[in-house]
N, C-alpha and C. Protein backbone atom coordinates (compact mmCIF):
# COMPACT_ATOMS: atom_id res chain seq x y z
N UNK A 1 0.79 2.86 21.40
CA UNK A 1 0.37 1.78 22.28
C UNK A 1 -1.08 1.38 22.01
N UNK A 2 -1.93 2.39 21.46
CA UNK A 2 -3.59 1.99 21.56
C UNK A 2 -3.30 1.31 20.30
N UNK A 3 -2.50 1.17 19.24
CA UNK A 3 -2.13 0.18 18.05
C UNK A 3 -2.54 -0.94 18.60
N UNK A 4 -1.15 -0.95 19.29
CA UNK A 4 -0.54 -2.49 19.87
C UNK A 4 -1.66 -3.41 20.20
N UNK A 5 -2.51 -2.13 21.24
CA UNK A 5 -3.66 -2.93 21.99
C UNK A 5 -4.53 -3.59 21.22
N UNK A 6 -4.87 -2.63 20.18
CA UNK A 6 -6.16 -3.02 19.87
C UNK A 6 -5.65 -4.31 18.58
N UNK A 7 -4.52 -4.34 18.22
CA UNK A 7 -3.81 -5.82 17.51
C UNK A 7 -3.72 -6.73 18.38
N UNK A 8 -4.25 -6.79 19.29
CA UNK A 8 -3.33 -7.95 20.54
C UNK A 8 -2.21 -7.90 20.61
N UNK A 9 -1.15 -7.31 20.53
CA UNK A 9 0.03 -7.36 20.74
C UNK A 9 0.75 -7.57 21.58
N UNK A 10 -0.17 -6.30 22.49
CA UNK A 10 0.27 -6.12 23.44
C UNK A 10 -1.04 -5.69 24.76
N UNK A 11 -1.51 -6.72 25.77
CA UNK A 11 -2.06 -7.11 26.48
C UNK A 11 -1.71 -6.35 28.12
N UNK A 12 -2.76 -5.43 28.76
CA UNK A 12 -2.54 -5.77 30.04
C UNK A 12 -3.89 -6.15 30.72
N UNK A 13 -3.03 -6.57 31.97
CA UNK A 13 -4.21 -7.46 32.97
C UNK A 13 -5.65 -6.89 33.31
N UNK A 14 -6.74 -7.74 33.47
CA UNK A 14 -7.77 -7.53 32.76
C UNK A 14 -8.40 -6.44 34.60
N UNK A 15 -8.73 -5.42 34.19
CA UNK A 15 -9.65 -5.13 35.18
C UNK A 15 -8.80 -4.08 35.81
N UNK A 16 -7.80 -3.29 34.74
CA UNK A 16 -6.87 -2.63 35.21
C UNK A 16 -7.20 -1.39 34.99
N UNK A 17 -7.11 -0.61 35.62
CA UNK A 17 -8.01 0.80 35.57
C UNK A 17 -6.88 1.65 35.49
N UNK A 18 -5.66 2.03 36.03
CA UNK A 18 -4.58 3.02 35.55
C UNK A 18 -3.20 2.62 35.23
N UNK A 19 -2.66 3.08 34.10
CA UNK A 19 -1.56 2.19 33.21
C UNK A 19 -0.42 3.74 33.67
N UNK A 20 0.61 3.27 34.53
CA UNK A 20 1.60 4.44 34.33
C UNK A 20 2.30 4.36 33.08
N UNK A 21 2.65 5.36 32.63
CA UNK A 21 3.92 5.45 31.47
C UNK A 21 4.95 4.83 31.88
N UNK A 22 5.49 4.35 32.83
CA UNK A 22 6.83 3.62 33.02
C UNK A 22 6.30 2.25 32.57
N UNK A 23 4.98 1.53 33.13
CA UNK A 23 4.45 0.65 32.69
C UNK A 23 4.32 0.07 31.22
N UNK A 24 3.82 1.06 30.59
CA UNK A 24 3.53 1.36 29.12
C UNK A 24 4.59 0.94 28.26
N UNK A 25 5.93 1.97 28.87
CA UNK A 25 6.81 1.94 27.77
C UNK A 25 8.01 0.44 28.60
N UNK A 26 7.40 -0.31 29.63
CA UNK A 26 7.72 -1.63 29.94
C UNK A 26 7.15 -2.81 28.23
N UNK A 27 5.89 -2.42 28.41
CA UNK A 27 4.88 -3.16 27.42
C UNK A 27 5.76 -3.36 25.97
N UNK A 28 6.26 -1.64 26.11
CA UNK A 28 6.37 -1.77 24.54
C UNK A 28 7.32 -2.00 24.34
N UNK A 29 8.43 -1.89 25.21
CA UNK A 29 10.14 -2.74 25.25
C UNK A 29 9.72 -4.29 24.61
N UNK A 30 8.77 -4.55 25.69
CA UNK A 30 8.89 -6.15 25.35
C UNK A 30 8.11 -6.54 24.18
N UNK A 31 7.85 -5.64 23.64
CA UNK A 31 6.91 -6.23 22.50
C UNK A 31 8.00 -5.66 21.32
N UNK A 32 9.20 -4.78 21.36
CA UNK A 32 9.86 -4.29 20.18
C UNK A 32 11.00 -5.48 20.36
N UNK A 33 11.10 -6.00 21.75
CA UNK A 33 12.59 -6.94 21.75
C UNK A 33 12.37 -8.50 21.25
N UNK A 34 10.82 -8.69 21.40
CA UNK A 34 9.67 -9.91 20.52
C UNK A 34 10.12 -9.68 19.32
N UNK A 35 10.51 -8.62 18.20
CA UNK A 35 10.09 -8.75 16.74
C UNK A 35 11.78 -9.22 16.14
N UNK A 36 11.36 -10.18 15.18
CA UNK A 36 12.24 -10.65 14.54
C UNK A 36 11.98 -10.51 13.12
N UNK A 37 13.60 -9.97 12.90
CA UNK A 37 13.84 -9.83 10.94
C UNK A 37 13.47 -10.82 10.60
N UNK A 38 12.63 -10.52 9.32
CA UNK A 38 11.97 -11.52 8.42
C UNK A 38 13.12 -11.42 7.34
N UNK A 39 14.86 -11.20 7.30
CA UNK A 39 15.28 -11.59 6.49
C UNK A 39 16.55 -12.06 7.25
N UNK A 40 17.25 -12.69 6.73
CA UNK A 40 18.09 -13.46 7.60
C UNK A 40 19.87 -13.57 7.63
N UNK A 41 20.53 -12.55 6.52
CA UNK A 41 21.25 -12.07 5.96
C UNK A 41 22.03 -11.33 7.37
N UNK A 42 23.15 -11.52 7.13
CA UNK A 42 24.05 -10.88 7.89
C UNK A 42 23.64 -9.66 7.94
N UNK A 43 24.00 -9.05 7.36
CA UNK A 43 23.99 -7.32 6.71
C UNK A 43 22.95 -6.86 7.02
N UNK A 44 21.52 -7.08 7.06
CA UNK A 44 20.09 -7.20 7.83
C UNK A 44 19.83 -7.70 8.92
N UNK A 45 20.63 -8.57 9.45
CA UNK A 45 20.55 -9.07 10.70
C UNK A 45 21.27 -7.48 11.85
N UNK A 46 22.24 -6.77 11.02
CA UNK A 46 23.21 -5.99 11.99
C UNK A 46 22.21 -4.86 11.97
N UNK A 47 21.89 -4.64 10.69
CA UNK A 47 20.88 -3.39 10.66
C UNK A 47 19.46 -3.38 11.28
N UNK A 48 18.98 -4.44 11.27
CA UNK A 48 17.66 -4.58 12.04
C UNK A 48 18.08 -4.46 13.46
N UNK A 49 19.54 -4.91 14.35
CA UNK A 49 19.57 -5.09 15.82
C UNK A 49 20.32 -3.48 16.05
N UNK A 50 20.78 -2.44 14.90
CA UNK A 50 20.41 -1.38 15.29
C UNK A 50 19.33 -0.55 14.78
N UNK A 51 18.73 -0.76 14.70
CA UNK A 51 17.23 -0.48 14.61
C UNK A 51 16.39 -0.51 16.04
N UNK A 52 16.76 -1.86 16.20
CA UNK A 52 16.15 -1.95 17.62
C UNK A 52 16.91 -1.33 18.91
N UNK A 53 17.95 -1.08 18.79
CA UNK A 53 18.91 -0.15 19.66
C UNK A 53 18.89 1.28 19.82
N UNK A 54 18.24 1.53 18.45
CA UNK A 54 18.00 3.40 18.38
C UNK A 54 16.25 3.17 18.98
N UNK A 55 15.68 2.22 18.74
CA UNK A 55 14.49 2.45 19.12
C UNK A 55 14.69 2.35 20.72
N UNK A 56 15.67 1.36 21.27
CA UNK A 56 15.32 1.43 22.94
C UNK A 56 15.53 2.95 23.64
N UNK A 57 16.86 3.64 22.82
CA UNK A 57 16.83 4.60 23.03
C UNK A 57 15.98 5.70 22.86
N UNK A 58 14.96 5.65 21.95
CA UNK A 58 13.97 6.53 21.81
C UNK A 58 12.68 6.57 23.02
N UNK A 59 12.72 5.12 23.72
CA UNK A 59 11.62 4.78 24.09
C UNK A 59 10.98 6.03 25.40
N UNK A 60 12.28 6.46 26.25
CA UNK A 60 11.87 7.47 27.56
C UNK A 60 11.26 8.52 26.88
N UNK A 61 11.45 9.28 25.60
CA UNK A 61 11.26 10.28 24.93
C UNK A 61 9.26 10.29 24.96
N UNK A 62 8.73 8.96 24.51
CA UNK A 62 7.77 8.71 24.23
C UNK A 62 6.80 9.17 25.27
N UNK A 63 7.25 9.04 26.62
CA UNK A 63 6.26 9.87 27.44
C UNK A 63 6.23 11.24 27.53
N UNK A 64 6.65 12.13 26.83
CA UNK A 64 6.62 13.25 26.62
C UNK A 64 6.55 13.93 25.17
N UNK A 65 6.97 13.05 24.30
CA UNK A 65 6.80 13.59 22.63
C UNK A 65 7.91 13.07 22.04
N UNK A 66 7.65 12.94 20.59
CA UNK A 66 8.59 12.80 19.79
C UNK A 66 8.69 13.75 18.80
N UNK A 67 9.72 14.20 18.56
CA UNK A 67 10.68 14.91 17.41
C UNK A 67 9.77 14.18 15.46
N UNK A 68 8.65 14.85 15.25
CA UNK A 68 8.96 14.22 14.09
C UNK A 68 8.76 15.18 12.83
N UNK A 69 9.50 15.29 11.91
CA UNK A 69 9.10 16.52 10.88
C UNK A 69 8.19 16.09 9.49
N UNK A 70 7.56 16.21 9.66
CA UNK A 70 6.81 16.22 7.86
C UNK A 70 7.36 16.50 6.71
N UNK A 71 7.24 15.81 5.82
CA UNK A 71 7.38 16.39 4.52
C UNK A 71 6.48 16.91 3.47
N UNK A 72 6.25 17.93 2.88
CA UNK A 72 5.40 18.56 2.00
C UNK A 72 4.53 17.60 0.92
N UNK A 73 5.68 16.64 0.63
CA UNK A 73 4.99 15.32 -0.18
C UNK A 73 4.62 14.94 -0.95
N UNK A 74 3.92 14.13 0.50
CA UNK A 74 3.13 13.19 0.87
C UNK A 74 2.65 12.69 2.13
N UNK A 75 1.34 12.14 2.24
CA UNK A 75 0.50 12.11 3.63
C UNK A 75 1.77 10.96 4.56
N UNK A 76 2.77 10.67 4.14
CA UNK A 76 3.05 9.34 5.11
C UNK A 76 4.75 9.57 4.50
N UNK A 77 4.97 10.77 4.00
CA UNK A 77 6.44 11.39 3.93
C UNK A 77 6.77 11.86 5.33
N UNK A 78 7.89 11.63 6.02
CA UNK A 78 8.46 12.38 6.87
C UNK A 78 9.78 12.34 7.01
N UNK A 79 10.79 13.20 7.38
CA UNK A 79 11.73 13.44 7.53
C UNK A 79 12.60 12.57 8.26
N UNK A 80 13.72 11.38 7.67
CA UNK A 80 14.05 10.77 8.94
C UNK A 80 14.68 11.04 10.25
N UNK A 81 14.17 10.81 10.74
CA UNK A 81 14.50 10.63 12.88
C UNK A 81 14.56 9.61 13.36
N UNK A 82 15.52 9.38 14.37
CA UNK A 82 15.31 8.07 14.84
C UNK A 82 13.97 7.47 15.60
N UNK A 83 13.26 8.80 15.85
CA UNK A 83 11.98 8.28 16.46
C UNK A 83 10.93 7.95 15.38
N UNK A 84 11.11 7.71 13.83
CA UNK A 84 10.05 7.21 13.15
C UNK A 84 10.63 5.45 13.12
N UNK A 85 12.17 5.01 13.88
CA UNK A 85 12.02 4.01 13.64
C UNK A 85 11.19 3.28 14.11
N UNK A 86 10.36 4.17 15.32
CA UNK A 86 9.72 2.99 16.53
C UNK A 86 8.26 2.69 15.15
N UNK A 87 7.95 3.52 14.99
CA UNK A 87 6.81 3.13 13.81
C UNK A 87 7.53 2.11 12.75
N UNK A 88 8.24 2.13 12.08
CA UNK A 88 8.95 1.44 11.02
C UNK A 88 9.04 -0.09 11.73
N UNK A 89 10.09 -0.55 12.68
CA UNK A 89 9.66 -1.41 13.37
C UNK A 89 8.85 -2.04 13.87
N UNK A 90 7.98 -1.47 14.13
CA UNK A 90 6.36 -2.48 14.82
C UNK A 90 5.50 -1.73 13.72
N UNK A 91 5.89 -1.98 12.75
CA UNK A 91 5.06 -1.92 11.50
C UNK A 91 3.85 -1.46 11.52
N UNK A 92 3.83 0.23 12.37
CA UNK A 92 2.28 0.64 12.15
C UNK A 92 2.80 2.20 11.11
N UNK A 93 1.91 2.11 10.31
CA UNK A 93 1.67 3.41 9.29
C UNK A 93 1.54 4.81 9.97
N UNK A 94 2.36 5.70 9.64
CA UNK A 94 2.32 7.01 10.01
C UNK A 94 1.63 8.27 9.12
N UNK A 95 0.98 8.95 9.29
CA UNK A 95 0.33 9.71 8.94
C UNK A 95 0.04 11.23 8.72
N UNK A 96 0.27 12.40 7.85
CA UNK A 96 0.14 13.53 8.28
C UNK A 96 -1.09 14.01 7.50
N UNK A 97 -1.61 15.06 7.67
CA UNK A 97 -2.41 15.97 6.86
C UNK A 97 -1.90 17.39 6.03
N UNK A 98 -0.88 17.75 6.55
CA UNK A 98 0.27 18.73 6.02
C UNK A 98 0.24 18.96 4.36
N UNK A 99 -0.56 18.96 3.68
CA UNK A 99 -0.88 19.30 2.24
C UNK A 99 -1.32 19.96 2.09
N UNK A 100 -0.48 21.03 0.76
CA UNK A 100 -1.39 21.92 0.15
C UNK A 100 -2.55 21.76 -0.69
N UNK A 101 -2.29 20.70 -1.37
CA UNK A 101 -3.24 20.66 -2.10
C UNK A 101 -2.78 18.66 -2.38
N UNK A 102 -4.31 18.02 -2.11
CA UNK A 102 -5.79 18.90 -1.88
C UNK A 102 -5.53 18.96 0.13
N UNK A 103 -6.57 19.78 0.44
CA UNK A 103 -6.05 20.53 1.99
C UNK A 103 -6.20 20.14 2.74
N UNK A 104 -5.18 18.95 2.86
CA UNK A 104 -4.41 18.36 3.69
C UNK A 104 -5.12 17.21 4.43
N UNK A 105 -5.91 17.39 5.12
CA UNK A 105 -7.19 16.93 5.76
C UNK A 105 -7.96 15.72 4.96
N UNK A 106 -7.86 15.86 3.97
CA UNK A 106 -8.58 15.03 3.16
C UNK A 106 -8.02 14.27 2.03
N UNK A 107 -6.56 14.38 2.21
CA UNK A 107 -5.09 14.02 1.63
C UNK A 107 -4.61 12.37 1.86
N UNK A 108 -5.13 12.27 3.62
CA UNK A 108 -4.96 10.54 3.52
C UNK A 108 -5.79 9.79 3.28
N UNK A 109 -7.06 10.39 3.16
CA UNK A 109 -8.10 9.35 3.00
C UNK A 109 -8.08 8.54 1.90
N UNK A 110 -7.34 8.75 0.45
CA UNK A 110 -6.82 7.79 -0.95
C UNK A 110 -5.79 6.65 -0.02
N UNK A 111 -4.92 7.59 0.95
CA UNK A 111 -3.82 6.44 1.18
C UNK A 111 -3.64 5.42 2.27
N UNK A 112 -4.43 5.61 3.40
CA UNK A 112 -4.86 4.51 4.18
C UNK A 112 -5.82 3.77 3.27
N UNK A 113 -5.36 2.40 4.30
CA UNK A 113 -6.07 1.45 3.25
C UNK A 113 -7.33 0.86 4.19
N UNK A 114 -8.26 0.21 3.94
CA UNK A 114 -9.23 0.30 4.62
C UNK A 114 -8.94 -1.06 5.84
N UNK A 115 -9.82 -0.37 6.93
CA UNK A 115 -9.46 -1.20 7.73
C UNK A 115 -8.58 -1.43 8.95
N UNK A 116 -7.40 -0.35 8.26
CA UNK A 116 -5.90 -0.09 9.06
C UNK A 116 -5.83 0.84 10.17
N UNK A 117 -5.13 0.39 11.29
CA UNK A 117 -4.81 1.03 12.36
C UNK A 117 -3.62 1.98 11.93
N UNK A 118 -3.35 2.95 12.02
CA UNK A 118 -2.70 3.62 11.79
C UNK A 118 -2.64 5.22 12.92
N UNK A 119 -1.22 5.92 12.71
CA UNK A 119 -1.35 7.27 13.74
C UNK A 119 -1.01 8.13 12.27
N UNK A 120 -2.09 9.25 13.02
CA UNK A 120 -2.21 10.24 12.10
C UNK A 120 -1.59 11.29 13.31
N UNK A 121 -0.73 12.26 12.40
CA UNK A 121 0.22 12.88 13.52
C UNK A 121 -0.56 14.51 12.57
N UNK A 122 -1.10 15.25 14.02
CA UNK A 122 -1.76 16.83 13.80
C UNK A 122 -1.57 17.38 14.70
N UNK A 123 -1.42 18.87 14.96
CA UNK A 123 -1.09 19.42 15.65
C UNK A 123 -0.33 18.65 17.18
N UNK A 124 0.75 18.88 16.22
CA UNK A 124 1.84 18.07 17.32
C UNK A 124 1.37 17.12 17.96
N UNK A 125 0.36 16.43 17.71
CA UNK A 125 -0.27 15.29 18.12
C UNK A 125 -0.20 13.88 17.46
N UNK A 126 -0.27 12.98 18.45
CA UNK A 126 -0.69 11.47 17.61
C UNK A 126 -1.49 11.16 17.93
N UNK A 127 -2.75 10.47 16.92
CA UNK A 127 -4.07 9.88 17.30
C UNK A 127 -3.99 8.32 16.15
N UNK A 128 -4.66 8.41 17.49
CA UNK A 128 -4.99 6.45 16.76
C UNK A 128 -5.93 6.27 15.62
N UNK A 129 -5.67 6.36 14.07
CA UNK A 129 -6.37 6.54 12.97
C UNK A 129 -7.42 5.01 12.43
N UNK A 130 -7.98 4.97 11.79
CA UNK A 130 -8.54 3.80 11.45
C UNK A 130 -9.46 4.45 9.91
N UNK A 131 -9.60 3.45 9.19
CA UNK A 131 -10.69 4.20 7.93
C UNK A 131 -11.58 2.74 7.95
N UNK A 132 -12.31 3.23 8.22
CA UNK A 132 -14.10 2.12 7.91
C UNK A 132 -14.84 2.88 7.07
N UNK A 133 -14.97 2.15 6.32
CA UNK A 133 -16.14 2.43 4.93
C UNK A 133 -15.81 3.43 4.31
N UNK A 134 -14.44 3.38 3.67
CA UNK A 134 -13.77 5.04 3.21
C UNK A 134 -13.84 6.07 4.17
N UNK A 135 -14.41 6.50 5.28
CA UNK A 135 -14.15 7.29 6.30
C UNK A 135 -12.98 7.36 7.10
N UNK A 136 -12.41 8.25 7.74
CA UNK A 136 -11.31 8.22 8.46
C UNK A 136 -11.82 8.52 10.01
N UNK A 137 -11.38 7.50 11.05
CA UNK A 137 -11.87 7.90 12.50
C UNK A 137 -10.58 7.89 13.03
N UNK A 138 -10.60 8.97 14.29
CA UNK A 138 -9.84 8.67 15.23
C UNK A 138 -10.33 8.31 16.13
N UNK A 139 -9.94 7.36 17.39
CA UNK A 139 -9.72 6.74 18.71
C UNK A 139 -9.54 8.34 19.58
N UNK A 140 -11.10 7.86 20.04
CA UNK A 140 -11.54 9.13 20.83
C UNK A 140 -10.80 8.78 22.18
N UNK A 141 -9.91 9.55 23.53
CA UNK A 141 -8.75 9.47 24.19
C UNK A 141 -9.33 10.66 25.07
N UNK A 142 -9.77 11.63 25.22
CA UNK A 142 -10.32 12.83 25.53
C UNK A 142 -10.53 11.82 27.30
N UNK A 143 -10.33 12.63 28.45
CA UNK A 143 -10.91 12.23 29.52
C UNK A 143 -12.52 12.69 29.85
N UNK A 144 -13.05 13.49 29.06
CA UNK A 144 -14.28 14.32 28.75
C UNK A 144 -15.18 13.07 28.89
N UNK A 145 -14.82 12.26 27.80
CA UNK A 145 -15.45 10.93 27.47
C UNK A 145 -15.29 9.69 28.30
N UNK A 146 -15.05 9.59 29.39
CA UNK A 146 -14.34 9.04 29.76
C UNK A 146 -15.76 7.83 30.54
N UNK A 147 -16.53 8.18 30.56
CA UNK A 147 -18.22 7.77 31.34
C UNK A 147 -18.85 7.45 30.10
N UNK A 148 -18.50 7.89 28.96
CA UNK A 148 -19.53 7.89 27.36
C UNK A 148 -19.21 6.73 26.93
N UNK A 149 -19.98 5.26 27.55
CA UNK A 149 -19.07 4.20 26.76
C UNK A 149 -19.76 4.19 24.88
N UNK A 150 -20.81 4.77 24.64
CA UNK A 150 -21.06 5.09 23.60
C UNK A 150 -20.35 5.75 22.27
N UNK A 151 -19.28 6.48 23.01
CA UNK A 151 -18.35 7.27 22.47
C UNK A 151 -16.90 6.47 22.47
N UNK A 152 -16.41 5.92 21.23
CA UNK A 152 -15.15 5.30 20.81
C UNK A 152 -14.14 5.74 19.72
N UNK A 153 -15.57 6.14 18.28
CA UNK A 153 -14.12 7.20 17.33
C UNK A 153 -14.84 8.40 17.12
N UNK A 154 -14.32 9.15 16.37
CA UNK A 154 -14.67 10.39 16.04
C UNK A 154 -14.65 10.69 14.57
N UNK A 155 -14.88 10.91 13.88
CA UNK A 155 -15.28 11.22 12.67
C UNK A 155 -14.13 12.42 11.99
N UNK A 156 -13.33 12.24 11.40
CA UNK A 156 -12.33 12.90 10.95
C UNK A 156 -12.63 13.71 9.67
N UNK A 157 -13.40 14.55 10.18
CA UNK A 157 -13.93 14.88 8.37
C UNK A 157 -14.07 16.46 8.13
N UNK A 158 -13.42 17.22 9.28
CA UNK A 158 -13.69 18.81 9.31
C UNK A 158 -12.78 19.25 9.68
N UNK A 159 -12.30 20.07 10.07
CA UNK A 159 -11.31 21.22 10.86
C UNK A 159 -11.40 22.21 12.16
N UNK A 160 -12.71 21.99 12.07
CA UNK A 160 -13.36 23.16 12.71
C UNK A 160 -13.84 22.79 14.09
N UNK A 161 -13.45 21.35 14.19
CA UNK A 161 -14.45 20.72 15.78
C UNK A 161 -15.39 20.45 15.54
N UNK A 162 -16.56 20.07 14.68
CA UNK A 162 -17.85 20.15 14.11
C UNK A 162 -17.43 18.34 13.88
N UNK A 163 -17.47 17.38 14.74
CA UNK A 163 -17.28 15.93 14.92
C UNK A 163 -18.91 14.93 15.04
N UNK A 164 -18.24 13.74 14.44
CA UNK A 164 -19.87 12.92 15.20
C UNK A 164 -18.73 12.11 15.45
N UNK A 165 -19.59 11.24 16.71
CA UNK A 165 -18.86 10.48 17.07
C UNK A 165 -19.71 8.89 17.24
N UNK A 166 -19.02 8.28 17.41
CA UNK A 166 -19.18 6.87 17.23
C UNK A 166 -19.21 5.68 18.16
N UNK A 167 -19.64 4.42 18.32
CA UNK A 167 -19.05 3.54 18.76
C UNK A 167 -18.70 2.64 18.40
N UNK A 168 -18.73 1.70 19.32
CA UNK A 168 -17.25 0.66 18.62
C UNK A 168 -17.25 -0.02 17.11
N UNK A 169 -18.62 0.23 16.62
CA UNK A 169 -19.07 -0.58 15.89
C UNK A 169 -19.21 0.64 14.12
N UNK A 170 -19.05 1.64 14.62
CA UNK A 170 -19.50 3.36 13.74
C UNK A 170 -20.28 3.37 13.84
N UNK A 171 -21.54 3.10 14.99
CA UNK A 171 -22.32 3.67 14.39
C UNK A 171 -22.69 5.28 15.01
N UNK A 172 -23.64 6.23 14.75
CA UNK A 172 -23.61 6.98 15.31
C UNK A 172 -23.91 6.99 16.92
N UNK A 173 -23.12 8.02 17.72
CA UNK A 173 -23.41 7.71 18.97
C UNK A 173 -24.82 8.83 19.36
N UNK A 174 -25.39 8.44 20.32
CA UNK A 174 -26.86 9.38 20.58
C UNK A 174 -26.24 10.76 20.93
N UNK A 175 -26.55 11.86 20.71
CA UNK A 175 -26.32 13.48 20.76
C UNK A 175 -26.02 13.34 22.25
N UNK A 176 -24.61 14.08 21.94
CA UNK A 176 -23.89 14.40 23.53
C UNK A 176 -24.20 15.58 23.73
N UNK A 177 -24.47 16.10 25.62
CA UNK A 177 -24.80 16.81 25.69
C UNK A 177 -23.59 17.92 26.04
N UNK A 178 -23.47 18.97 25.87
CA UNK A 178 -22.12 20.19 25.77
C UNK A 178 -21.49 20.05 26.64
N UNK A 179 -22.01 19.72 28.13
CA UNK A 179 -20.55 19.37 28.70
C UNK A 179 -19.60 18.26 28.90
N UNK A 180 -20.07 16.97 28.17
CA UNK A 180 -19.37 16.02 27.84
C UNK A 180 -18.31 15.96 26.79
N UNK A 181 -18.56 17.29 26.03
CA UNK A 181 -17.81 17.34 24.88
C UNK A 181 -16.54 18.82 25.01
N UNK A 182 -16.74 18.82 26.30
CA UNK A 182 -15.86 20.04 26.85
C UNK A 182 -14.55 19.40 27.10
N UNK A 183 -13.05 19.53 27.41
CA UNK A 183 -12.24 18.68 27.76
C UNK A 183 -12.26 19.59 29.35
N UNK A 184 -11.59 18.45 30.11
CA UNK A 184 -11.56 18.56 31.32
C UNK A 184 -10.80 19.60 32.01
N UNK A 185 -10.94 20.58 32.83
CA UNK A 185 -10.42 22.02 33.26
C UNK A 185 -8.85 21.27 33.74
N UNK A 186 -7.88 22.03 33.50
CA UNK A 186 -6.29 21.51 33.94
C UNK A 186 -6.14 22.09 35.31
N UNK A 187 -5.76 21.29 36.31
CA UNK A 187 -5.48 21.01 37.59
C UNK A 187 -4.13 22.07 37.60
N UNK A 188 -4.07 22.98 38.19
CA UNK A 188 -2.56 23.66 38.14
C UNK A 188 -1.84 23.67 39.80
């Protein structure tokens, strides 16, 4: 969804401060039932409208995770599931780090292309990827940050948590102080 957004795609009302997931995956119904085959062929016409049928079905899954497996590879190999159609369909690039060599981490940076929104999928996670100036950032999401309007990507370049972070623009953001960079204690 932070794709969608940040393409215009997909728009909500201005001054809106909390987006439920029922909401969300409203947004993104209507923005997957918007896309039309760019080929026009019977045989593509049937296969694209189940495409979009395995994707409606995927869509409840999305507030809780998707099923997706990697392949050894390549950074943007994965195993098919019906939940990589929702990527395949709204045409955003998927991403892993899962390489042996070279280690892994530093595996997509040849294959994103510059510029591109893309999800890089790590530890069972998806983050909103982008590469500016050959660098790779993710779309900082953390509620930690949540007051830091200074703070927008993060610098994808280590393993270890050892991040700079950015704003909207890369540039560096001014030195955060340790407990901004703590994530927020879980409510049990």
């Amino acid at each position: 969804m932070n794709i969608l957004l940040l393409q215009w795609k997909v728009k909500l009302p201005p001054q809106k401060e909390v987006v439920t997931s029922d909401e969300l995956m409203a947004h993104l119904g209507d923005c997957i039932l918007s896309i039309r085959p760019q080929e026009q062929s019977e045989g593509l016409q049937l296969n694209f409208q189940q495409n979009v049928n395995d994707t409606m079905m995927v869509l409840p899954k999305l507030a809780t995770g998707l099923d997706v497996n990697v392949r050894f590879t390549g950074v943007s190999d994965f195993e098919y599931t019906p939940e990589c159609i929702v990527f395949d369909l709204l045409n955003v690039p998927l991403y892993h780090g899962w390489l042996v060599d070279p280690p892994g981490l530093w595996g997509p940076t040849p294959a994103v292309k510059e510029g591109e929104l893309s999800v890089f999928f790590r530890n069972n996670h998806f983050s909103t990827m982008i590469k500016h100036k050959g660098h790779l950032y993710l779309l900082v999401t953390d509620q930690g940050f949540l007051q830091e309007e200074a703070v927008v990507w993060e610098s994808l370049h280590t393993v270890d948590g050892d991040s700079c972070f950015c704003d909207t623009h890369f540039h560096l953001s001014p030195a955060l102080g340790s407990a901004a960079a703590q994530p927020l204690p879980i409510a049990v």
